[in-house]
C-alpha atoms as a PDB file:
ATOM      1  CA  UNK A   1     -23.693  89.745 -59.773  1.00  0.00           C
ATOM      2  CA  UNK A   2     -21.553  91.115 -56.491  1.00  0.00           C
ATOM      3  CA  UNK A   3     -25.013  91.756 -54.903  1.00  0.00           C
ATOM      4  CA  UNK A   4     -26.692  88.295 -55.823  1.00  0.00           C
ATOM      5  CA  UNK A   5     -23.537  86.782 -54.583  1.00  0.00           C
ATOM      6  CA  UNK A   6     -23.935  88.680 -51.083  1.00  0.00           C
ATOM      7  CA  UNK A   7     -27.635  87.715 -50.704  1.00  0.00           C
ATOM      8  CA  UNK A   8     -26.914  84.626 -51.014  1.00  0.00           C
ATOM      9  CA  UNK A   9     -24.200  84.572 -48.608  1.00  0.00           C
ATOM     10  CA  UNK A  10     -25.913  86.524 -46.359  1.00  0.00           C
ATOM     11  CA  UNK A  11     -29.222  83.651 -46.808  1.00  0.00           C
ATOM     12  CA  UNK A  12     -26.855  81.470 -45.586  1.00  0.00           C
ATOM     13  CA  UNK A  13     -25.051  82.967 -42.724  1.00  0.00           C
ATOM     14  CA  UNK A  14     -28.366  84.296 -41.122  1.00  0.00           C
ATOM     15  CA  UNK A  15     -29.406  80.110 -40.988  1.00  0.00           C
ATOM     16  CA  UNK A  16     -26.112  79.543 -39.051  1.00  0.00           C
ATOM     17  CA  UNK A  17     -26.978  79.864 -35.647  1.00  0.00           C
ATOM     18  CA  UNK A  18     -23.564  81.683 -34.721  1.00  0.00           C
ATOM     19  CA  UNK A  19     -24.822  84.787 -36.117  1.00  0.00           C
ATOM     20  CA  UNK A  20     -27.805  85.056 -33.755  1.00  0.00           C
ATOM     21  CA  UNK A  21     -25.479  83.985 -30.706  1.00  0.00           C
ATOM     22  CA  UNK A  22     -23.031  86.499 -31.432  1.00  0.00           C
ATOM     23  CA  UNK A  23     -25.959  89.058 -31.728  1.00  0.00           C
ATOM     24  CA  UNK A  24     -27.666  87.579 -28.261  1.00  0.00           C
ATOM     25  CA  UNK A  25     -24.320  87.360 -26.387  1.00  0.00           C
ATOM     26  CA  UNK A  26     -22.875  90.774 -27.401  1.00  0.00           C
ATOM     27  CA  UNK A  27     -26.042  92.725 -26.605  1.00  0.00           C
ATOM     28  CA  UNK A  28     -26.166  90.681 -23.265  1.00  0.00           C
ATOM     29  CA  UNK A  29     -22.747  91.537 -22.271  1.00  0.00           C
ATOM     30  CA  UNK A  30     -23.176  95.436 -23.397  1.00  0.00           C
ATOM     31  CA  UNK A  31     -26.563  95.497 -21.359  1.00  0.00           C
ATOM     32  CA  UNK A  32     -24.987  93.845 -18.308  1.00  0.00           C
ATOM     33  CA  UNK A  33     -21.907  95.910 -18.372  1.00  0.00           C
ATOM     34  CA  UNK A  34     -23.548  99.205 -18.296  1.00  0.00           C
ATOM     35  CA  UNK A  35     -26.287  97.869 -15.653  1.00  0.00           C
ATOM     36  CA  UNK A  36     -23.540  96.606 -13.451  1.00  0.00           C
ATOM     37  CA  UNK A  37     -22.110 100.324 -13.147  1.00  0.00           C
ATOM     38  CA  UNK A  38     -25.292 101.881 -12.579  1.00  0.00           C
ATOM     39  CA  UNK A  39     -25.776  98.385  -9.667  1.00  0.00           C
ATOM     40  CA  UNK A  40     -22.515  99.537  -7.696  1.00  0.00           C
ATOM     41  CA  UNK A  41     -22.778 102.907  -8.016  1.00  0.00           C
ATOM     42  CA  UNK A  42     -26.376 103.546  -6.924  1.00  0.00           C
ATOM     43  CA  UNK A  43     -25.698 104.796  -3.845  1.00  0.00           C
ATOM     44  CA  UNK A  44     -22.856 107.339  -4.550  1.00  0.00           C
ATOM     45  CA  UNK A  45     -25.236 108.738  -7.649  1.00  0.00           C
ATOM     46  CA  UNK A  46     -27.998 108.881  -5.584  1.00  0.00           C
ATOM     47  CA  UNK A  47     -26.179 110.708  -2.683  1.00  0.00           C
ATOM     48  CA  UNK A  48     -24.783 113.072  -5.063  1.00  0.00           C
ATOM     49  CA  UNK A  49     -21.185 111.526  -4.034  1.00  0.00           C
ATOM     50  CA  UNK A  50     -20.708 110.547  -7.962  1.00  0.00           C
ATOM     51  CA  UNK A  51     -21.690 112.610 -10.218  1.00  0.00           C
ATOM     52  CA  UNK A  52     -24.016 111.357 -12.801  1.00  0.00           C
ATOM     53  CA  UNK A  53     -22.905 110.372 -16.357  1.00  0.00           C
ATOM     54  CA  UNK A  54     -24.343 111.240 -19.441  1.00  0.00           C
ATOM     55  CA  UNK A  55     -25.587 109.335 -22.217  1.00  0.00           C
ATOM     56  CA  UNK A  56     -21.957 109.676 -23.892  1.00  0.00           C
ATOM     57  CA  UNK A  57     -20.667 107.559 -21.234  1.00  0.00           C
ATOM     58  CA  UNK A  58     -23.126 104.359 -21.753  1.00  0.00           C
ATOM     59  CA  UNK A  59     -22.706 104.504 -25.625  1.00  0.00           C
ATOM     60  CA  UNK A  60     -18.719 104.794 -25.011  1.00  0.00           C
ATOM     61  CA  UNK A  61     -18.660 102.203 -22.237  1.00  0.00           C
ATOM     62  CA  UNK A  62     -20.810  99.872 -24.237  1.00  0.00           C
ATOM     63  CA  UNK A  63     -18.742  99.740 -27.377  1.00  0.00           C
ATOM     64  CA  UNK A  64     -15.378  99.631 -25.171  1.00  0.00           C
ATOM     65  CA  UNK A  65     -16.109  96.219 -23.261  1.00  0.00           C
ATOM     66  CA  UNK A  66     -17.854  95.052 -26.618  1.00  0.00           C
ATOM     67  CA  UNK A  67     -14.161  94.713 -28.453  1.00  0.00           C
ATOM     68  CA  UNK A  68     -12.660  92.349 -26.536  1.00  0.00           C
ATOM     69  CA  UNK A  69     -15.720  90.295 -25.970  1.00  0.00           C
ATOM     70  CA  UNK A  70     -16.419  90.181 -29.629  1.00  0.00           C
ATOM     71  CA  UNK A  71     -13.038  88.822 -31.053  1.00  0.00           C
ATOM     72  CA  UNK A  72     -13.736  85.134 -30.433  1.00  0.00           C
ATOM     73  CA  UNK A  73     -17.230  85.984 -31.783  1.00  0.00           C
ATOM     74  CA  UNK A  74     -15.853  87.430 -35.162  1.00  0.00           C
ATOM     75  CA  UNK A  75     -13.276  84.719 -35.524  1.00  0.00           C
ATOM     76  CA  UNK A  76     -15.429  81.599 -34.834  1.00  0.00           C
ATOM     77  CA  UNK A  77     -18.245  83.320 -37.616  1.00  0.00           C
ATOM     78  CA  UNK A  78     -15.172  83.547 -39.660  1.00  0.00           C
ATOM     79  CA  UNK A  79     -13.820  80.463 -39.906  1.00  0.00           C
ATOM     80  CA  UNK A  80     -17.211  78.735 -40.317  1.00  0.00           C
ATOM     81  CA  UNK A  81     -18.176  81.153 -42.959  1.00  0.00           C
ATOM     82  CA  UNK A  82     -15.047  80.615 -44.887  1.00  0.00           C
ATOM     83  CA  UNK A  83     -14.122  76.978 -44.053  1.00  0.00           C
ATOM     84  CA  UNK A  84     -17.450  75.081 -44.267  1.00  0.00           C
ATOM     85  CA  UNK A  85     -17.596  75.138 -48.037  1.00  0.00           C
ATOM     86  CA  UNK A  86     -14.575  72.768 -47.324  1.00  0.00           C
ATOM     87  CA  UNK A  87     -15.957  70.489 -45.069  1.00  0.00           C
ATOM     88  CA  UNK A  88     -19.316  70.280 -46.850  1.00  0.00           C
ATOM     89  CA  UNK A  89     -17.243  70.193 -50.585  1.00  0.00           C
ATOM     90  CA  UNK A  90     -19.807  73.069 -51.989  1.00  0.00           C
ATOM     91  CA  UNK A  91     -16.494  75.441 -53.338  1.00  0.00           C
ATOM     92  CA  UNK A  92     -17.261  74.004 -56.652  1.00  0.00           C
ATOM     93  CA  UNK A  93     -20.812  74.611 -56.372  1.00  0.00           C
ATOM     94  CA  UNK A  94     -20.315  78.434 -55.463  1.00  0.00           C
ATOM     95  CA  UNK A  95     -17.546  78.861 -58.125  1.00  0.00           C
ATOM     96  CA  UNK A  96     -19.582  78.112 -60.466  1.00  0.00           C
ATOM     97  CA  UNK A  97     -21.203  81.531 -60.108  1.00  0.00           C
ATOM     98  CA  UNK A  98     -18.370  83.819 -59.499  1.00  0.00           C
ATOM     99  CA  UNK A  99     -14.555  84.074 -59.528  1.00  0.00           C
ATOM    100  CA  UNK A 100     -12.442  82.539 -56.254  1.00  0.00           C
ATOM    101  CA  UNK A 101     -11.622  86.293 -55.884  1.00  0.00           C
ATOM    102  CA  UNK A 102     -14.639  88.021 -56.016  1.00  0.00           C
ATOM    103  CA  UNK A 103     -16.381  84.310 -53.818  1.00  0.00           C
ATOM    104  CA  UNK A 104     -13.592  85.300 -50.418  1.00  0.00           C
ATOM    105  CA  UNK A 105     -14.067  89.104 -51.085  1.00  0.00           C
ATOM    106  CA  UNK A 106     -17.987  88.468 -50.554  1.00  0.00           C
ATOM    107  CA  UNK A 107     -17.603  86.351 -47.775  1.00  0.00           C
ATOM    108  CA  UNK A 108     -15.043  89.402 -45.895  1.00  0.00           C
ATOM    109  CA  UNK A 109     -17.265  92.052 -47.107  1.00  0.00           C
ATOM    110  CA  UNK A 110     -20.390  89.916 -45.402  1.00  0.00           C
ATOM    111  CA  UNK A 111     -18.849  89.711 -42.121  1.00  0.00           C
ATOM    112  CA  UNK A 112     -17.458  93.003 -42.046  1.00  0.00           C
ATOM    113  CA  UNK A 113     -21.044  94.687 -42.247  1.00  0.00           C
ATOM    114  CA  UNK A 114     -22.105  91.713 -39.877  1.00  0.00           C
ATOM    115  CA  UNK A 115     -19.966  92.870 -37.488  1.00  0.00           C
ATOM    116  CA  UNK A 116     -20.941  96.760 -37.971  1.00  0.00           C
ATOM    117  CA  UNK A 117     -24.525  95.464 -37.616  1.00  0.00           C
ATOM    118  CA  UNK A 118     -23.652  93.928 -34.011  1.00  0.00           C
ATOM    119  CA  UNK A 119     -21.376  97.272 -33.096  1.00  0.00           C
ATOM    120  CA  UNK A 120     -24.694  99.680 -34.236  1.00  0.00           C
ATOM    121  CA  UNK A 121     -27.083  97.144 -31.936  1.00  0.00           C
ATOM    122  CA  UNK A 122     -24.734  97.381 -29.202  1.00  0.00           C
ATOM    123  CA  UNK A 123     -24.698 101.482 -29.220  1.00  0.00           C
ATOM    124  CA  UNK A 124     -28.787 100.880 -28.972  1.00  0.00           C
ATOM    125  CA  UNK A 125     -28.574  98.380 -26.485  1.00  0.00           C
ATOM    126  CA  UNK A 126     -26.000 101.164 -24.235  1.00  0.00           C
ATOM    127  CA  UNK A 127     -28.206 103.768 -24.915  1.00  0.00           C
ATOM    128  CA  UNK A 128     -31.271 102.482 -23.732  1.00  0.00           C
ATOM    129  CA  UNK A 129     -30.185 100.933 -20.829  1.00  0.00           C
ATOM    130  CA  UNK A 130     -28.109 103.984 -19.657  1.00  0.00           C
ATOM    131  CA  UNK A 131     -31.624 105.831 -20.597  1.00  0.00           C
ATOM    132  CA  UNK A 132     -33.739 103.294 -18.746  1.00  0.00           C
ATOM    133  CA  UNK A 133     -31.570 103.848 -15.588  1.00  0.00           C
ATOM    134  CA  UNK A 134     -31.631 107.321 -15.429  1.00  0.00           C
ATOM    135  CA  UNK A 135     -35.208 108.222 -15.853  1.00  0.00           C
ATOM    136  CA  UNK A 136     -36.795 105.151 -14.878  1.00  0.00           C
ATOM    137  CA  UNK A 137     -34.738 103.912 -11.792  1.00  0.00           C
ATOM    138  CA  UNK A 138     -32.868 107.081 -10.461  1.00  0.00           C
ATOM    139  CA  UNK A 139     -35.362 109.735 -12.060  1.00  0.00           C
ATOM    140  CA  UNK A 140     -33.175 112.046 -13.620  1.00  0.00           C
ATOM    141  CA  UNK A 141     -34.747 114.177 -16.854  1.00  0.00           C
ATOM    142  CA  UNK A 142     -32.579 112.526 -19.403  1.00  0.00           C
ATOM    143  CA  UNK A 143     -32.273 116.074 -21.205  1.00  0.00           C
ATOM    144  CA  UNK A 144     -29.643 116.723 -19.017  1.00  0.00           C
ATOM    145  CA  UNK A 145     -27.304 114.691 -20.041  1.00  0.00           C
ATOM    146  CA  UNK A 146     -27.570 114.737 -24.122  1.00  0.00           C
ATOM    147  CA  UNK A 147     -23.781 115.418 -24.140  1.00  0.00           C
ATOM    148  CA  UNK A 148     -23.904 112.724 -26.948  1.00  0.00           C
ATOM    149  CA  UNK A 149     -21.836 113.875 -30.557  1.00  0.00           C
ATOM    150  CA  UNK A 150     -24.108 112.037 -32.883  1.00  0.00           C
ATOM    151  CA  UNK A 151     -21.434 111.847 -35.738  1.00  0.00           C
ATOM    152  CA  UNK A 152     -18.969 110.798 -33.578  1.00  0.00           C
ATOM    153  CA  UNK A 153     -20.879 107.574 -32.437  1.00  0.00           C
ATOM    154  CA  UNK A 154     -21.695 106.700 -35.797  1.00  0.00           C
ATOM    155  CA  UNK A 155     -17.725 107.261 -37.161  1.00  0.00           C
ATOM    156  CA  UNK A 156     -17.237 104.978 -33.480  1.00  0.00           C
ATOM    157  CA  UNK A 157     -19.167 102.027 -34.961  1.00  0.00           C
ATOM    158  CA  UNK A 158     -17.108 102.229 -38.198  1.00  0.00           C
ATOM    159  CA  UNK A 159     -13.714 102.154 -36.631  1.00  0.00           C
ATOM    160  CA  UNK A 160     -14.882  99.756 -33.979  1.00  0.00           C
ATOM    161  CA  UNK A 161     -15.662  97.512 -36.637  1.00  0.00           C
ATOM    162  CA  UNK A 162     -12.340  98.021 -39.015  1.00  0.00           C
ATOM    163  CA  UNK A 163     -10.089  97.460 -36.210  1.00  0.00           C
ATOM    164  CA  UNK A 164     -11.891  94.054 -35.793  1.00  0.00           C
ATOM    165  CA  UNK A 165     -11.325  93.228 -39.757  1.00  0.00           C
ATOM    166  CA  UNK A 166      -7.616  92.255 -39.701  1.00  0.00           C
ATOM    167  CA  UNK A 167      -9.182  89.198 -37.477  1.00  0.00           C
ATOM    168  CA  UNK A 168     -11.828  88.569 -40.384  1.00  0.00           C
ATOM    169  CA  UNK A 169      -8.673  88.649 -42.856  1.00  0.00           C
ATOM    170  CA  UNK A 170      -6.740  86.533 -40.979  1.00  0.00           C
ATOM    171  CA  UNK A 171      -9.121  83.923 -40.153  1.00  0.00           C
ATOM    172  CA  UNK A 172     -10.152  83.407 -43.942  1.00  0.00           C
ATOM    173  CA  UNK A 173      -6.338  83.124 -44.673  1.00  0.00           C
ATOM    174  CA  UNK A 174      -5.815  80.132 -41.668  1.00  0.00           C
ATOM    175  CA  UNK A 175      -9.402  78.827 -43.758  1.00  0.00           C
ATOM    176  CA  UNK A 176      -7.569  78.511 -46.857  1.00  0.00           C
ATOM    177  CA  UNK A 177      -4.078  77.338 -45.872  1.00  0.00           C
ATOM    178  CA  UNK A 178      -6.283  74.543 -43.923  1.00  0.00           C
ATOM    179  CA  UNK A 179      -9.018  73.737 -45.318  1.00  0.00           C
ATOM    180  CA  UNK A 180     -10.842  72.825 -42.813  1.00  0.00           C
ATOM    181  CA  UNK A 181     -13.489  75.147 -40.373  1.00  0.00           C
ATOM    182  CA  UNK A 182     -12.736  73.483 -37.150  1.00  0.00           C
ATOM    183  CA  UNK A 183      -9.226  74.165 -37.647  1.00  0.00           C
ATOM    184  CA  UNK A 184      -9.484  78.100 -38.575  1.00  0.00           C
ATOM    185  CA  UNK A 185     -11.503  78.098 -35.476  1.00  0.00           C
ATOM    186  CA  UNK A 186      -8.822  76.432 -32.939  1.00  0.00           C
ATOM    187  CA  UNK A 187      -5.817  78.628 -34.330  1.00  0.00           C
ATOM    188  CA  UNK A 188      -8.207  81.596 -34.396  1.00  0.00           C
ATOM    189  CA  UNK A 189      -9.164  81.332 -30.919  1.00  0.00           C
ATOM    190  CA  UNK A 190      -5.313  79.765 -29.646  1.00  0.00           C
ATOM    191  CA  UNK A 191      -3.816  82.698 -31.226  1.00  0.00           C
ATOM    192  CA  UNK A 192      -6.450  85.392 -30.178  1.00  0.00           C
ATOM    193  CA  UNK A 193      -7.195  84.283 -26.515  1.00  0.00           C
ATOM    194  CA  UNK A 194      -4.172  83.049 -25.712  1.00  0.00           C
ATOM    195  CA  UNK A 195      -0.818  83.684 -27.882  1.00  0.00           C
ATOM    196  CA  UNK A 196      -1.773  87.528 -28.287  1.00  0.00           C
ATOM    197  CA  UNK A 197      -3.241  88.283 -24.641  1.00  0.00           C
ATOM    198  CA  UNK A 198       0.145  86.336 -22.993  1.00  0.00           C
ATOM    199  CA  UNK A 199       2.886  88.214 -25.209  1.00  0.00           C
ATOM    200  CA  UNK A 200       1.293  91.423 -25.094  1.00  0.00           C
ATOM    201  CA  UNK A 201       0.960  90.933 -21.572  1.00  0.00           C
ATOM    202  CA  UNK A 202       4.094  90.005 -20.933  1.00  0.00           C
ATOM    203  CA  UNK A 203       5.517  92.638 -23.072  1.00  0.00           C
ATOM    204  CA  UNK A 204       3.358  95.378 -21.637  1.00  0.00           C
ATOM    205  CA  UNK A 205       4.756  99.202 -22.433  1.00  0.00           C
ATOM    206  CA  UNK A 206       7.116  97.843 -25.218  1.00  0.00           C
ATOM    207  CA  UNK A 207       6.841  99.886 -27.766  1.00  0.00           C
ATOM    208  CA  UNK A 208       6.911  97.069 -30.567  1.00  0.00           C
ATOM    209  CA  UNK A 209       3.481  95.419 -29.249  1.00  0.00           C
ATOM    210  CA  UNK A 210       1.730  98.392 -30.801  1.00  0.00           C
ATOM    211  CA  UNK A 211       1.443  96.737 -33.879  1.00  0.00           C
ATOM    212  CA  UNK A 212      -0.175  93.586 -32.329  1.00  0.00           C
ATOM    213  CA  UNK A 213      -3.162  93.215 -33.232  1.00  0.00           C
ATOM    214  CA  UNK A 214      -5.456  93.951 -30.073  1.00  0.00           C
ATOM    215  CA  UNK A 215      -3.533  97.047 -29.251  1.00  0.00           C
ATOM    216  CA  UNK A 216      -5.067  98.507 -32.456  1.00  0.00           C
ATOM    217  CA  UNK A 217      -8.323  98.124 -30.863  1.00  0.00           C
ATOM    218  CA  UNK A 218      -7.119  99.200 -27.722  1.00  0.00           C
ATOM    219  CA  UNK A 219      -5.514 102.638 -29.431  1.00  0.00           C
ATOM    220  CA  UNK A 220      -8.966 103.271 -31.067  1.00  0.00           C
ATOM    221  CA  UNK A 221     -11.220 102.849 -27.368  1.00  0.00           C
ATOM    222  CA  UNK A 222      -9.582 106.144 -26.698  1.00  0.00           C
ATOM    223  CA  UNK A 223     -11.083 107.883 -29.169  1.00  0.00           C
ATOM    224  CA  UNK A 224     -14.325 106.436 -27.966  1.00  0.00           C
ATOM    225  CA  UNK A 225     -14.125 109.557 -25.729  1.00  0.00           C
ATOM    226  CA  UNK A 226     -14.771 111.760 -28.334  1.00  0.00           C
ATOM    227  CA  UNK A 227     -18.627 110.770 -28.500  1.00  0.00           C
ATOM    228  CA  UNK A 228     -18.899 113.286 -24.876  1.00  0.00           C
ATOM    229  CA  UNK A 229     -16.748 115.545 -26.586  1.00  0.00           C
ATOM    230  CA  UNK A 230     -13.707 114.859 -24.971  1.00  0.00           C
ATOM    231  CA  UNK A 231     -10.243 114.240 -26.305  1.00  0.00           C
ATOM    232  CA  UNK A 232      -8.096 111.504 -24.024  1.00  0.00           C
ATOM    233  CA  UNK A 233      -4.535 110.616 -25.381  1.00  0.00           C
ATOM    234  CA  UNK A 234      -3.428 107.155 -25.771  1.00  0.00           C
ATOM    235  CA  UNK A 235      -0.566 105.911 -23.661  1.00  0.00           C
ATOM    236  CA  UNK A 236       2.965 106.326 -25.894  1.00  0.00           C
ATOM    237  CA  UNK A 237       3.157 102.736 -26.351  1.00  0.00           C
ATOM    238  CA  UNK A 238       0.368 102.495 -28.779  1.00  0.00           C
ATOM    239  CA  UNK A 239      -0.544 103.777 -31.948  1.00  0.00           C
ATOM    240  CA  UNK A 240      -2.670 106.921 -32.023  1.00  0.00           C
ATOM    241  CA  UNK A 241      -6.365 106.423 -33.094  1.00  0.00           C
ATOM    242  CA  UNK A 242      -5.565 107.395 -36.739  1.00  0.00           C
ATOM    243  CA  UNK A 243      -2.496 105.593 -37.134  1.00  0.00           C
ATOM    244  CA  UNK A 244      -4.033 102.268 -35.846  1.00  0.00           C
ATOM    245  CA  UNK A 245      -6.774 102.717 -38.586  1.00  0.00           C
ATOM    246  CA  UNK A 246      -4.019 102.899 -40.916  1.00  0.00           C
ATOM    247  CA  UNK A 247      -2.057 100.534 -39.747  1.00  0.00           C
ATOM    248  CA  UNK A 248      -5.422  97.777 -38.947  1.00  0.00           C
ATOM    249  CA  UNK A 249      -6.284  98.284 -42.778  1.00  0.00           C
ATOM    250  CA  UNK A 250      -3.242  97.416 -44.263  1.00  0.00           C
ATOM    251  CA  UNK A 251      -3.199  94.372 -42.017  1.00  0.00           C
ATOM    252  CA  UNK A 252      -6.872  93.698 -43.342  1.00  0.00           C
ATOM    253  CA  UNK A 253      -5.499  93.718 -47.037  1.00  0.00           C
ATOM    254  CA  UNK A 254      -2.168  91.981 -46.476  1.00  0.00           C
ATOM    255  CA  UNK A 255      -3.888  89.049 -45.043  1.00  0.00           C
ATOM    256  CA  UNK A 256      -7.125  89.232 -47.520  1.00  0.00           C
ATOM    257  CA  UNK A 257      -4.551  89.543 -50.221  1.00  0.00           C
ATOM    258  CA  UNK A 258      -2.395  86.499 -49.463  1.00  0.00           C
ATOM    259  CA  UNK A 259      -5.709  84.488 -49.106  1.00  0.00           C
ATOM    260  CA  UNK A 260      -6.854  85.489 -52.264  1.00  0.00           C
ATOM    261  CA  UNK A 261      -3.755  84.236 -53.539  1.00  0.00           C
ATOM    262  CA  UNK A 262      -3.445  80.827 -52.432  1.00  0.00           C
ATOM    263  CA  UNK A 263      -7.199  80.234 -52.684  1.00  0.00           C
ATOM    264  CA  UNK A 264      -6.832  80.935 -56.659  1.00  0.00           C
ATOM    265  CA  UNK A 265      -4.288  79.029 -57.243  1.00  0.00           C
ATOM    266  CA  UNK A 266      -5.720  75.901 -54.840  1.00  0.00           C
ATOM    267  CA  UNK A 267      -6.776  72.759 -56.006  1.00  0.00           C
ATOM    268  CA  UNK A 268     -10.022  72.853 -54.063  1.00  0.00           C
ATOM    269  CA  UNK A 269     -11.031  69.426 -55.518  1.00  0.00           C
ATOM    270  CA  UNK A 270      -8.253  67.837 -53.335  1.00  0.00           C
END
C-alpha cells in the first residue's frame, strides 16, 4: 500500500510544473556557477598563474551554491504538495486510501527523494561542465585531475539533501496549521528569505545561531571538501558536520511529528 500511495503521489507531483522548474533552474544555476569560474579565471589557468582544479572542486562547488539556491525551491514544492489537497478539497478523496499519518509521511518521503534526485543531477551537471572545460576548452587530459572520492560524493548528496528536510517538515506543518498552499508558501519563503537570512546576519559569530536552520547547511558545505580528500574545519560558531546531521534530523521529526499530530486530529471537512 506505502508504495501505491507514493506512485501516486509521485503521478501527481511530476504533472505540477514546479518540479520540472526546480529541476531546470537548479541545474542552470549549478552549470552557470561552475562556468562562471572557469570565465574569470581563464587567463590565470591558462598562464599557469592558477593552478588548475580538479574534478573534486566542480562536484564540491556545484552542490555548495546549489543549497542556498534550492531552499525557496524545496519550500514552494512543499507547500503546494501538502496544501493543494486543501484548496482543491481532495483530503477526503486520498484518505480514503490510507491513514492521515501514513498520507503526510508519503508526501515528506516524496519530496525528500525529489530533492536527492535534483542534488544527484546537480553533481552530473558539475561534473560535466568542469569536464567539458578542461578537455574541451583549456585542453587538459582530464586524468589528471580524478582527485574525486566517489563515496564521498554520493554520502554528499545524502546529507545535502537531509539538511534541506527540516524545511520539507516545516513547510507541511505551516500546510496544516493553515490550510491553505498559498499561505505555506508566503510564510515559507518570509521566514526562509528573509526572517532567517536578517537574524542570522545580524547575529553573525553568535554561537546560538548554530541551531538556525541554514547554518546546518552551512556546517555540512564544509564537509563538501572531503570529496578531494581534504578535511576543512568549520568556523566555532557552527555545528560540526556530524552534529548538524544530528541536530537537522531531529528538527525534521519534531516538525513532521507535530504535523502529524494536528493533521489527525483536524477536521479537514471544515
Amino acid at each position: 500500500m506505502f508504495f501505491r500511495l507514493l506512485s501516486i503521489e509521485w503521478t501527481r507531483l511530476t504533472r505540477r510544473t514546479v518540479l520540472w522548474l526546480t529541476i531546470a533552474a537548479s541545474l542552470y544555476y549549478v552549470w552557470a556557477a561552475v562556468e562562471n569560474y572557469y570565465r574569470l579565471t581563464s587567463v590565470k589557468l591558462l598562464d599557469g598563474t592558477e593552478k588548475m582544479p580538479g574534478l573534486a572542486f566542480d562536484l564540491a562547488n556545484g552542490l555548495d551554491g546549489l543549497y542556498p539556491f534550492l531552499m525557496p525551491f524545496v519550500v514552494i514544492m512543499a507547500a503546494l504538495v501538502f496544501g493543494n489537497d486543501y484548496s482543491q478539497r481532495t483530503n477526503r478523496h486520498w484518505l480514503m486510501r490510507a491513514s492521515r499519518s501514513n498520507s503526510l509521511l508519503t508526501k515528506f518521503i516524496l519530496l525528500t527523494g525529489a530533492t536527492a534526485l535534483v542534488q544527484a543531477l546537480a553533481v552530473v551537471t558539475a561534473g560535466i561542465t568542469g569536464w567539458h572545460y578542461k578537455t574541451q576548452v583549456f585542453h587538459f587530459a582530464l586524468a589528471e585531475f580524478l582527485n574525486v572520492n566517489w563515496e564521498a560524493t554520493l554520502a554528499a548528496v545524502g546529507y545535502m539533501t537531509l539538511v534541506l528536510t527540516p524545511y520539507i517538515a516545516l513547510t507541511a506543518l505551516i500546510a496544516v496549521l493553515t490550510r491553505s498552499a498559498f499561505a505555506s508558501v508566503v510564510i515559507g519563503l518570509g521566514y526562509t528569505q528573509f526572517i532567517e537570512i536578517v537574524f542570522t546576519s545580524i547575529a553573525y559569530g553568535e554561537n546560538w545561531t548554530r541551531w538556525a536552520l541554514r547554518n546546518l547547511g552551512f556546517s555540512a558545505t564544509y564537509l563538501l571538501n572531503s570529496i578531494g580528500n581534504r578535511v576543512v574545519e568549520p568556523p566555532p560558531h557552527v555545528f560540526s558536520p556530524t552534529s548538524a546531521f544530528v541536530v537537522a534530523a531531529v528538527y525534521a521529526a519534531i516538525f513532521l511529528s507535530l504535523a502529524v499530530w494536528l493533521y489527525r486530529r483536524q477536521d479537514i471537512g471544515g
